[in-house]
Protein backbone atom coordinates (compact mmCIF):
# COMPACT_ATOMS: atom_id res chain seq x y z
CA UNK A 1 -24.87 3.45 6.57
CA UNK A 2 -25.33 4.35 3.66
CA UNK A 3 -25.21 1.83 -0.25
CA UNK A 4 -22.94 4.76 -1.49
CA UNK A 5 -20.71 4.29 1.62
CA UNK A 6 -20.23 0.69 2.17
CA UNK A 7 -18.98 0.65 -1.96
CA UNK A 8 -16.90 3.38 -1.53
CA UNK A 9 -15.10 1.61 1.45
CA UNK A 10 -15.28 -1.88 -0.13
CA UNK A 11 -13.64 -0.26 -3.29
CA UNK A 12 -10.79 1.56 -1.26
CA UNK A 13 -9.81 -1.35 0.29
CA UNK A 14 -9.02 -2.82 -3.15
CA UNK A 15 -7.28 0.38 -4.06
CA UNK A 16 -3.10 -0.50 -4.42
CA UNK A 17 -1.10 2.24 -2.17
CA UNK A 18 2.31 2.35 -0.16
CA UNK A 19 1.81 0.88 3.34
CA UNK A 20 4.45 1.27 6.10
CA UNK A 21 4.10 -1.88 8.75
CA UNK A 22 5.69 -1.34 12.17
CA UNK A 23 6.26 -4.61 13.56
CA UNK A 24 7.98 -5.01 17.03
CA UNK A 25 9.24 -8.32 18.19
CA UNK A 26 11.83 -10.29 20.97
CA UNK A 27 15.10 -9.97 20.06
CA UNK A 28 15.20 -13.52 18.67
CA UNK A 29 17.21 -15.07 15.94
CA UNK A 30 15.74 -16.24 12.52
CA UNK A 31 12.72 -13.92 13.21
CA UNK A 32 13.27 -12.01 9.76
CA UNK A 33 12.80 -15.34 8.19
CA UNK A 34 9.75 -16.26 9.83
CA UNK A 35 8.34 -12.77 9.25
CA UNK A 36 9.43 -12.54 5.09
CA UNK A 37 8.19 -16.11 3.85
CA UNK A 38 4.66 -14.57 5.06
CA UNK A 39 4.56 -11.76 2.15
CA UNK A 40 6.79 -14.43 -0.01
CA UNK A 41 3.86 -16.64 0.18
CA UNK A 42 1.79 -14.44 -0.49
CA UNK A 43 3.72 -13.09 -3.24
CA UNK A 44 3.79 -9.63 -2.10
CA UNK A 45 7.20 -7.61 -2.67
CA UNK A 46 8.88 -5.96 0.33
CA UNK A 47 10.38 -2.26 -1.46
CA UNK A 48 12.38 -1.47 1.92
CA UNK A 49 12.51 -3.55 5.32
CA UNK A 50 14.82 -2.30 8.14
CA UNK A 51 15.74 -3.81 11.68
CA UNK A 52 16.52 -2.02 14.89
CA UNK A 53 16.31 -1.65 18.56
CA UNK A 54 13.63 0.67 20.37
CA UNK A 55 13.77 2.14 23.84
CA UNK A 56 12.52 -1.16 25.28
CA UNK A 57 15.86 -3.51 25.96
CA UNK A 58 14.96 -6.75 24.39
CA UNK A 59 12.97 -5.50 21.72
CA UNK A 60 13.42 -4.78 18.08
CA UNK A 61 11.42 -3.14 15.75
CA UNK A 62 11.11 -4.11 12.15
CA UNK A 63 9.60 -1.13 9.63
CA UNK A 64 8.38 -2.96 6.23
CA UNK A 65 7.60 -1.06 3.14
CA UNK A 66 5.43 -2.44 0.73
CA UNK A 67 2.66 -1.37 -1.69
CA UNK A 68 -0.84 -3.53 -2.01
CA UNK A 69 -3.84 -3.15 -0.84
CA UNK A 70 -5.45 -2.49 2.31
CA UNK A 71 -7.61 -5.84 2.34
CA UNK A 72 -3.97 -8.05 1.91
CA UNK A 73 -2.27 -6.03 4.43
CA UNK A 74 -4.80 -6.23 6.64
CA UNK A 75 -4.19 -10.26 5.79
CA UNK A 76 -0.41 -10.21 6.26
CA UNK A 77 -0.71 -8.51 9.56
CA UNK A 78 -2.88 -11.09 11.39
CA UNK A 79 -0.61 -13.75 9.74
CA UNK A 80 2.33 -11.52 11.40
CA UNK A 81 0.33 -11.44 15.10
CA UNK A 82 0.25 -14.55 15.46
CA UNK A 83 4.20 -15.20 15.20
CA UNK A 84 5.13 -16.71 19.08
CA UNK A 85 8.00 -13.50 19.13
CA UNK A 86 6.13 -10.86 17.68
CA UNK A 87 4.73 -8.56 20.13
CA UNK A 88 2.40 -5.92 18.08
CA UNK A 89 2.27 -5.14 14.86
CA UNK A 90 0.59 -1.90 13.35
CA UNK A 91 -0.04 -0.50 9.31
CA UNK A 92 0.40 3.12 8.71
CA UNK A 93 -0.21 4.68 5.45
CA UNK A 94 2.21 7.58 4.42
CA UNK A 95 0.46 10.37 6.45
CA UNK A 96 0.67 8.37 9.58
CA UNK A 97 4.00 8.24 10.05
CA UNK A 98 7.48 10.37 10.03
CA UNK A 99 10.27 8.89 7.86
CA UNK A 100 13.13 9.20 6.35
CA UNK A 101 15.50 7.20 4.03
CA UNK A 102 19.52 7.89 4.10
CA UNK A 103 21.50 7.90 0.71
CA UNK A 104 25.33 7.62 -0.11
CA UNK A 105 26.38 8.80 -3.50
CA UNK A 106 30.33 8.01 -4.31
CA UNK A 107 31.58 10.77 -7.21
CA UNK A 108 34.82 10.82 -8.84
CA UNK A 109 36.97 13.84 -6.93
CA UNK A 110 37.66 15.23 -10.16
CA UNK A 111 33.81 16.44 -10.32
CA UNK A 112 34.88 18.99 -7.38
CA UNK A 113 37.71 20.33 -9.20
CA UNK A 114 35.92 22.00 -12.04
CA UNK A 115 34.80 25.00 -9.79
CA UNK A 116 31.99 25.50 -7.62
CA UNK A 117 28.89 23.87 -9.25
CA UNK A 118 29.18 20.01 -7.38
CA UNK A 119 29.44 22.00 -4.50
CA UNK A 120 26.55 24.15 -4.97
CA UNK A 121 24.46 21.19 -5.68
CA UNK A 122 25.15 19.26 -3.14
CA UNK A 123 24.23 22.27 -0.55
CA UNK A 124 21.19 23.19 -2.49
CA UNK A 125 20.18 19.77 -2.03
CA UNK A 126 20.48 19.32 1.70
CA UNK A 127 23.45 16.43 1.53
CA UNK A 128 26.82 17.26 2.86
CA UNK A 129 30.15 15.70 1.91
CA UNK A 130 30.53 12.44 4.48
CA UNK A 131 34.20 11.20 3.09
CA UNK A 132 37.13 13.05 0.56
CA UNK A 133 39.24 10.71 -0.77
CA UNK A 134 42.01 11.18 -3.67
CA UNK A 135 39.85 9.49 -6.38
CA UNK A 136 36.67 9.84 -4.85
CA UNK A 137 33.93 11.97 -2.29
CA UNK A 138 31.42 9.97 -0.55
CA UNK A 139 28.34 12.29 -0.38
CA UNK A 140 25.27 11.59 2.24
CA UNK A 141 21.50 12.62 2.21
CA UNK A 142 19.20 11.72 4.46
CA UNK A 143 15.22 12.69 2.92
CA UNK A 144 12.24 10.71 1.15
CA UNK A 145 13.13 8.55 -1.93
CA UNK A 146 11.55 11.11 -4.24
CA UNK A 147 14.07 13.48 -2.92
CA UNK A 148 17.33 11.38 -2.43
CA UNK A 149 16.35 10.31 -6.03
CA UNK A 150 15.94 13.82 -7.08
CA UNK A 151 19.58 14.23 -6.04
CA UNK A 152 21.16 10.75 -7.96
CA UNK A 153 19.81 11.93 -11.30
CA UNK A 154 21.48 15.40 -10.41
CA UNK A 155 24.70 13.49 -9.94
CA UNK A 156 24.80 11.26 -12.88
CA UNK A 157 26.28 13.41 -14.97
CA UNK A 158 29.30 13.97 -12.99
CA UNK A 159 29.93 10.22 -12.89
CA UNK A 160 28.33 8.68 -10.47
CA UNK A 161 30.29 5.86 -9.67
CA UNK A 162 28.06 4.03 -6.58
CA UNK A 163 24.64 5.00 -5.29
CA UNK A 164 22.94 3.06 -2.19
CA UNK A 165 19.86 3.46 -0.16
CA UNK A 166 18.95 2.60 3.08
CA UNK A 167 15.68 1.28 4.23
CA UNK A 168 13.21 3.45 5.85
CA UNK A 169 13.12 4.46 9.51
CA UNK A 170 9.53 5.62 10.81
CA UNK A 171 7.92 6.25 13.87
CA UNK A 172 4.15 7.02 13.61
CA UNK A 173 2.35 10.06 14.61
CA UNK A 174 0.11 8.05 17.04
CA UNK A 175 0.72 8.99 21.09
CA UNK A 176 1.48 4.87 21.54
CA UNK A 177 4.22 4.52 24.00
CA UNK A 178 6.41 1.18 23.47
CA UNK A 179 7.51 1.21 26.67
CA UNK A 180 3.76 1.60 27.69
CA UNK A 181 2.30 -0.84 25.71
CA UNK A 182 4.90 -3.59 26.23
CA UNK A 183 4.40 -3.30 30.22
CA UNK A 184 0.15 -3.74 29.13
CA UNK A 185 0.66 -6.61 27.21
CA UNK A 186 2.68 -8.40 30.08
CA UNK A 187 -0.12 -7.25 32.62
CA UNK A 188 -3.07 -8.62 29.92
CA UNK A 189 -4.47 -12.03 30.94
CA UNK A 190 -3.01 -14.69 28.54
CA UNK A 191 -0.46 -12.46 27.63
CA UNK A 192 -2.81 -11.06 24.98
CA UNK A 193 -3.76 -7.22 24.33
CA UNK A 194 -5.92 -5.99 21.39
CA UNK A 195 -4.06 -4.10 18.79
CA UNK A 196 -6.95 -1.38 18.53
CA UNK A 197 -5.99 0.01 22.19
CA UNK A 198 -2.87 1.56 20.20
């Protein structure tokens, strides 16, 4: 290998970008905890975490957003392996993975009654009317930040009244079968399997 190569590699690594961690784990209480106060430590900000079961019964899956570089993460995720619950846990960067984020946006009802524009937008933009109230519409998208963000600063001046975002739900473009790599780890001698078969 090349001088040229090795410094281009040691540089990436040092090179801040958004990370997705896929992290699955027993279904055990005060996991979360024992799983944050490792990037807390490390002072390392978590931008969107979520929590939810996979096909295997037993098993939960915890997707963790964060951007750093690829040297810490790398860090973070041994530090996360070697957690008694946690079964595997793999980094993605954006292109590795499928994902989406879900918005609610809460409008005043009197927005819809000045013709057809709010209505327009919110078609144009792929969300759809979840709730109609007297004094207010609940509106939903489901997309990428950039685009459910897109959307907010669209709605702002009809008076937003309340915007929330949900954590991101990925599943990564790999062929890995949970199922399949659970079953593997309980066949592996000492209960151990390496990451890098998945």
């Amino acid at each position: 290998m090349s001088t040229n190569n090795i410094y281009s590699e040691d540089h990436s690594d040092n090179v801040e970008k958004e990370f997705t961690l896929s992290v699955l784990t027993e279904d055990k209480a005060g996991l979360l905890n024992h799983i944050t106060i490792i990037f807390t430590r490390r002072k390392m900000n978590i931008t969107s975490l979520n929590v939810s079961t996979t096909e295997v019964d037993g098993v939960s899956r915890f997707t963790i957003v964060l951007t750093t570089t690829r040297e810490k993460i790398e860090k973070v995720v041994k530090q996360i392996r070697k957690l008694i619950d946690v079964l595997g846990a793999f980094v993605y960067e954006e292109d590795e993975v499928y994902y989406q984020e879900i918005a609610l946006y809460k409008v005043p009802t009197q927005a819809f009654l000045n013709g057809n524009d709010t209505e327009d937008l919110v078609r144009n933009n792929g969300a759809r009317i979840l709730v109609i109230e007297q004094d207010h519409i609940i509106i939903e998208k489901t997309g990428h930040k950039s685009e459910t963000h897109e959307l907010y600063k669209k709605l702002e001046p009809y008076g937003l009244l309340e915007f929330v975002r949900s954590g991101r739900v990925a599943i990564s473009k790999s062929k890995r079968k949970t199922e399949a790599y659970i079953k593997q780890l309980e066949e592996a001698p000492s209960n151990y399997l390496s990451i890098k078969d998945f």
